[in-house]
Protein backbone atom coordinates (compact mmCIF):
# COMPACT_ATOMS: atom_id res chain seq x y z
CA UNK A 1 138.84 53.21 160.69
CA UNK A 2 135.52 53.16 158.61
CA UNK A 3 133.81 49.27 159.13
CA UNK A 4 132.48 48.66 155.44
CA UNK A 5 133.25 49.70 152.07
CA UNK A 6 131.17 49.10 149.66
CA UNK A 7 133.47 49.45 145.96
CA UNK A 8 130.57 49.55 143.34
CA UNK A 9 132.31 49.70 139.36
CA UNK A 10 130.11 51.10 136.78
CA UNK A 11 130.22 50.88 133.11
CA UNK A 12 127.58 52.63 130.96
CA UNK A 13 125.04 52.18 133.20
CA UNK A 14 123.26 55.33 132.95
CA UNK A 15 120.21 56.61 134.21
CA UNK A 16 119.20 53.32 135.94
CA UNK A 17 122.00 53.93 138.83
CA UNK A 18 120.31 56.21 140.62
CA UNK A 19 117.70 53.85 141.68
CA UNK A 20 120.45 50.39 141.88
CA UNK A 21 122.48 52.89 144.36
CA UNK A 22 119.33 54.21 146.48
CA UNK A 23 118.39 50.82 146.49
CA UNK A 24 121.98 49.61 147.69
CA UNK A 25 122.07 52.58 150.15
CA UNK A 26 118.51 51.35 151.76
CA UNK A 27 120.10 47.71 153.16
CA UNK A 28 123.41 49.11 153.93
CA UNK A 29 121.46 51.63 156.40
CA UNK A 30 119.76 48.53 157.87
CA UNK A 31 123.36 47.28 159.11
CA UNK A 32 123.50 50.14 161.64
CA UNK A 33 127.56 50.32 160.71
CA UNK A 34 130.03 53.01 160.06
CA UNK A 35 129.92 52.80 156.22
CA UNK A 36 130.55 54.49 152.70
CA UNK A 37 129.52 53.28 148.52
CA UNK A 38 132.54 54.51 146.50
CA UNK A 39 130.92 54.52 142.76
CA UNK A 40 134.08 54.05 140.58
CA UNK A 41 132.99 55.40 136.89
CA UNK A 42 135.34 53.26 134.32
CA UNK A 43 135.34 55.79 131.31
CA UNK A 44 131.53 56.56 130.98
CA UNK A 45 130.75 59.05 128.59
CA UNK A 46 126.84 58.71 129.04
CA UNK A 47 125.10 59.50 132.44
CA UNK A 48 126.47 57.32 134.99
CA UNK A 49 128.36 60.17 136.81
CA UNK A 50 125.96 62.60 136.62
CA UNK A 51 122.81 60.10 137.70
CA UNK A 52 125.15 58.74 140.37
CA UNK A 53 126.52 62.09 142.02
CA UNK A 54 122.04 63.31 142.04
CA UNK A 55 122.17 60.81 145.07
CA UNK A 56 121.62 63.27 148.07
CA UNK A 57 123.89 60.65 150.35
CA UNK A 58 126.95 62.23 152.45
CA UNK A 59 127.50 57.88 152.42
CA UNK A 60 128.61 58.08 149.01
CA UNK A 61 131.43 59.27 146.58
CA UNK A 62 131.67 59.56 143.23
CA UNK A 63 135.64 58.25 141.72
CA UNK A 64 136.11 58.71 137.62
CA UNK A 65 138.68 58.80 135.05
CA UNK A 66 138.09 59.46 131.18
CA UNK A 67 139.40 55.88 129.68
CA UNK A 68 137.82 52.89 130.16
CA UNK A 69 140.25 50.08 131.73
CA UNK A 70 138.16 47.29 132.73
CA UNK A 71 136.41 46.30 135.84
CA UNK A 72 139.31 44.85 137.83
CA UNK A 73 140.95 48.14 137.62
CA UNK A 74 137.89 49.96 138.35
CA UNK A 75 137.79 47.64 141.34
CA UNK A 76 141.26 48.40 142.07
CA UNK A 77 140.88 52.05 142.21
CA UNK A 78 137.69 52.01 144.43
CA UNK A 79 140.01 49.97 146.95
CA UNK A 80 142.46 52.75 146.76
CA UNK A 81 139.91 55.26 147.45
CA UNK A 82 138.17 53.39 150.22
CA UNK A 83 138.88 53.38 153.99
CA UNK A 84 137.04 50.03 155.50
CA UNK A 85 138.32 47.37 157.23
CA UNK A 86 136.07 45.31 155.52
CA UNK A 87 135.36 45.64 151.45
CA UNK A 88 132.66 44.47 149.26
CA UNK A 89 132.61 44.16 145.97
CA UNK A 90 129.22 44.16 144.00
CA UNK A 91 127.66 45.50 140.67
CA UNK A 92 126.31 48.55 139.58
CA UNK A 93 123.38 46.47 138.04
CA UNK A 94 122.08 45.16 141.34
CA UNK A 95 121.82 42.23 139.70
CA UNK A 96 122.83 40.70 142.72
CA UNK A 97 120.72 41.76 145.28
CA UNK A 98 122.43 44.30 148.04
CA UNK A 99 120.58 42.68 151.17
CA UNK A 100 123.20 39.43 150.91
CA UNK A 101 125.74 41.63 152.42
CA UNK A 102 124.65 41.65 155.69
CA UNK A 103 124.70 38.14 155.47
CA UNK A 104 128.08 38.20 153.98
CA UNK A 105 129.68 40.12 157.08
CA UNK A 106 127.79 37.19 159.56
CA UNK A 107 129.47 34.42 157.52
CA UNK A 108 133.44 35.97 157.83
CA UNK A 109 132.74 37.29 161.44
CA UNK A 110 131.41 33.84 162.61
CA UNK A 111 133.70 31.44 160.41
CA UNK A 112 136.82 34.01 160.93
CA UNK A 113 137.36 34.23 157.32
CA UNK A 114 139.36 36.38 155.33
CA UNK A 115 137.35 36.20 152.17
CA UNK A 116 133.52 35.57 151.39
CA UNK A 117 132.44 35.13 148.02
CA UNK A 118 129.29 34.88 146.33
CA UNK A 119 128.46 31.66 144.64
CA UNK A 120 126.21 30.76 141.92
CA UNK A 121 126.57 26.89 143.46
CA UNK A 122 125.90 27.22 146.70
CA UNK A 123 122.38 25.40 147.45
CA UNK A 124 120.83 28.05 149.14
CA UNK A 125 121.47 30.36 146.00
CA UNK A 126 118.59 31.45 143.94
CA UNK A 127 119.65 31.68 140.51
CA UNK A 128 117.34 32.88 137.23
CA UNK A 129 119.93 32.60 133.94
CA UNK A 130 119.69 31.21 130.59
CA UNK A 131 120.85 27.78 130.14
CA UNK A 132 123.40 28.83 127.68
CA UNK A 133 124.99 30.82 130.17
CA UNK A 134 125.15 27.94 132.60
CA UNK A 135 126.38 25.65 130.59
CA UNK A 136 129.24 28.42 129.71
CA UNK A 137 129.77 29.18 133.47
CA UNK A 138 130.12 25.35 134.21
CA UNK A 139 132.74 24.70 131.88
CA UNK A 140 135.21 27.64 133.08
CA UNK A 141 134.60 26.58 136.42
CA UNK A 142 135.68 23.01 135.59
CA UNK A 143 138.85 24.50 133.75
CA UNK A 144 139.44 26.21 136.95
CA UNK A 145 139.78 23.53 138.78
CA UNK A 146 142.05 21.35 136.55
CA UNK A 147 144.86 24.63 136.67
CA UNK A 148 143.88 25.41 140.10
CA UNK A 149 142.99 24.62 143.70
CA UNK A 150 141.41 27.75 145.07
CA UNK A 151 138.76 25.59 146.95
CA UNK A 152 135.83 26.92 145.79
CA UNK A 153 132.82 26.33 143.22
CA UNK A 154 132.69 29.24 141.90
CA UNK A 155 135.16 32.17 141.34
CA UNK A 156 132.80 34.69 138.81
CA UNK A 157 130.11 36.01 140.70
CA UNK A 158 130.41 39.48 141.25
CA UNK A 159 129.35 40.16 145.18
CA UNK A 160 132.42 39.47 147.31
CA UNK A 161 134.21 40.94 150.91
CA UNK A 162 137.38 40.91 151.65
CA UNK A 163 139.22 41.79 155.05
CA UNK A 164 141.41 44.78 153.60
CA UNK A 165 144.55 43.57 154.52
CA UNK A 166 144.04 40.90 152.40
CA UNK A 167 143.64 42.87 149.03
CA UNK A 168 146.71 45.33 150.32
CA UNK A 169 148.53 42.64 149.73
CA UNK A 170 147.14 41.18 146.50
CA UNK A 171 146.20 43.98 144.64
CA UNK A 172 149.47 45.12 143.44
CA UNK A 173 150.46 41.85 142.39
CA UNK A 174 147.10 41.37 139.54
CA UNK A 175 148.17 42.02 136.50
CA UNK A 176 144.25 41.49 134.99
CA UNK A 177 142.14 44.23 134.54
CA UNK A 178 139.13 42.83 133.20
CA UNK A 179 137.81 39.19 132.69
CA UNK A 180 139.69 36.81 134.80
CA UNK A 181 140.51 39.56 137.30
CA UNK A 182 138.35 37.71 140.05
CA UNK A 183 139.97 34.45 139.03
CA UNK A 184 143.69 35.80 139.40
CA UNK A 185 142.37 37.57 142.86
CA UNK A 186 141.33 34.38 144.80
CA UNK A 187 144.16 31.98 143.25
CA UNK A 188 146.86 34.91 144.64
CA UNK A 189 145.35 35.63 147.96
CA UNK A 190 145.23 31.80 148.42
CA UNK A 191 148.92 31.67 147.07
CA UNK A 192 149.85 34.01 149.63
CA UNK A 193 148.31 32.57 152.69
CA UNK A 194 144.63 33.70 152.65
CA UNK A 195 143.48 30.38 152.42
CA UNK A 196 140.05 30.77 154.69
CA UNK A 197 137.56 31.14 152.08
CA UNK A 198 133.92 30.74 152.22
CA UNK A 199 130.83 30.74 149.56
CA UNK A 200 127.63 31.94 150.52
CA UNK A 201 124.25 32.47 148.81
CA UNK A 202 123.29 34.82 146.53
CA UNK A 203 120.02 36.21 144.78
CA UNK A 204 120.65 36.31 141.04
CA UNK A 205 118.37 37.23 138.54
CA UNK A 206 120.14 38.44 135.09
CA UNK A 207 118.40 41.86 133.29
CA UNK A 208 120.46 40.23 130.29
CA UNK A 209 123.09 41.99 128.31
CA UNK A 210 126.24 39.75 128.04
CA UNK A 211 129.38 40.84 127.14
CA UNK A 212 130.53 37.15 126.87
CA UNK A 213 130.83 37.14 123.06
CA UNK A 214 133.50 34.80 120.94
CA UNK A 215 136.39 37.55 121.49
CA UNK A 216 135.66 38.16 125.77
CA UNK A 217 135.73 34.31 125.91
CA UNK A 218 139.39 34.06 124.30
CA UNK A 219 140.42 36.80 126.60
CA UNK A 220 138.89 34.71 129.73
CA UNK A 221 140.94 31.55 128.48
CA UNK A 222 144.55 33.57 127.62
CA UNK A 223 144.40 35.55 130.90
CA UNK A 224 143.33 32.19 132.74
CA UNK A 225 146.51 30.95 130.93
CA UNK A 226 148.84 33.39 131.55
CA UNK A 227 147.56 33.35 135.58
CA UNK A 228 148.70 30.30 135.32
CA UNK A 229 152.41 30.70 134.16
CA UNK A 230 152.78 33.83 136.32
CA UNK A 231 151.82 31.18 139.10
CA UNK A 232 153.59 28.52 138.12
CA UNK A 233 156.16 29.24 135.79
CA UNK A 234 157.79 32.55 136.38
CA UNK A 235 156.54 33.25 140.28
CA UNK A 236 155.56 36.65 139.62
CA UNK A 237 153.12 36.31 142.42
CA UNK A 238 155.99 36.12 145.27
CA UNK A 239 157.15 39.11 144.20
CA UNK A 240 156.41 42.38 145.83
CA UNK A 241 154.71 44.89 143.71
CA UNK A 242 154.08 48.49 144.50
CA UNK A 243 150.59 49.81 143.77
CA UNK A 244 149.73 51.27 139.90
CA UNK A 245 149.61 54.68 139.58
CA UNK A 246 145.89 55.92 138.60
CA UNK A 247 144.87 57.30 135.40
CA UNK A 248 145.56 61.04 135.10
CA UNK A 249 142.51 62.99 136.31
CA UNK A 250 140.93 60.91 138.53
CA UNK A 251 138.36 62.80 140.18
CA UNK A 252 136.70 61.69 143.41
CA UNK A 253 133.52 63.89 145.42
CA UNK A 254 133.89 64.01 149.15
CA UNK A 255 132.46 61.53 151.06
CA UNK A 256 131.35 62.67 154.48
CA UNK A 257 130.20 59.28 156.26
CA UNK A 258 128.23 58.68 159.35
CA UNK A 259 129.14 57.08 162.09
CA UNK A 260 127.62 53.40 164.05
CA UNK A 261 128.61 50.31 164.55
CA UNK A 262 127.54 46.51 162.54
CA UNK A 263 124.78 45.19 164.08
CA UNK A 264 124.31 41.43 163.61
CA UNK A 265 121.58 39.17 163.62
């Protein structure tokens, strides 16, 4: 089984991903592990795909489909086209910088984790965002943990790994697609056993352009609220769910990976 994959969901990102995913290609290569980058395209009709597939890398693969359904699905589907027995999440944008992921792998190896998420709060984090944003961020993450106990400071930020068994069994069961889809993934891995969670530091420095506007902040607060009653109120979660089928014409390029093994430091 492939060691790492790295699911990277991109939304009208254009021209600029062919530098984010040489850039992202350069530290993964400095791991020394058996690894592949599936680029999931969620609906782009601008250059994404086309900028994407120009990288000459037999590492990577190129997923699409012709709607755009949010990033948890986009997430999602990248899962369902990866192979590793360990899976990152992180950004097209780079916004969070690639090199944490080496340190992300140390963390769960040495703490035998199942989960590893990035986190704003941490105090080795490096964070560069407006105070508006903050201020936003803080609040939702207080919310959090008046509905919920997922143990952690914050659920948002958008670098995470995962041991794959762990989102086999949660994936199917998220009914989010888009905001709170991170939020709904840690409180139902937690609910169903994956309880050993750790934060570590990030690198963040926002290129700024926020989708949070007045209507994707009542979106964030109804799906928090209906994660909630699925949790609490009609146990949706303990149900079994079987996997959703893909959008009609999902296309994915070979990937042809390399082999090696994670070196640590």
């Amino acid at each position: 089984m492939m060691e790492l994959s790295v699911v990277v969901p991109a939304y009208r990102e254009g021209a600029r991903i062919h530098d984010n995913l040489l850039r992202l290609l350069s530290e993964l290569d400095q791991l020394g592990s058996d690894y592949e980058v599936v680029v999931v395209s969620d609906g782009n009709r601008d250059q994404t795909v086309s900028e994407a597939q120009r990288v000459d890398s037999s590492r990577l693969r190129v997923v699409e489909y012709p709607r755009n359904m949010g990033k948890g699905y986009a997430l999602t589907t990248g899962v369902r086209h990866s192979t590793g027995a360990l899976v990152t999440f992180i950004d097209a944008d780079m916004e969070l910088h690639p090199r944490e992921i080496k340190q992300f792998i140390n963390t769960l190896q040495d703490h035998q984790l199942d989960i590893v998420i990035g986190s704003k709060r941490h105090p080795d984090s490096r964070v560069h965002y407006p105070v508006f944003r903050r201020v936003q961020s803080l609040a939702y993450q207080l919310l959090i943990r008046l509905l919920f106990n997922v143990g952690v400071r914050d659920t948002q930020t958008g670098l995470k790994l995962f041991r794959r068994q762990v989102l086999e069994a949660v994936l199917p069961r998220l009914a989010v697609k888009q905001f709170a889809f991170d939020l709904e993934l840690l409180v139902v891995a937690q609910h169903l056993g994956y309880t050993r969670i750790g934060e570590a530091p990030i690198d963040l420095s926002y290129r700024f352009s926020s989708t949070i506007n007045p209507g994707a902040v009542y979106r964030i607060l109804w799906d928090t609220a209906a994660i909630f009653y699925r949790l609490h109120v009609t146990r949706y979660y303990d149900q079994p769910h079987p996997w959703p089928q893909p959008e009609p014409a999902v296309k994915a390029a070979a990937a042809h990976p390399q082999t090696g093994s994670i070196r640590r430091s």
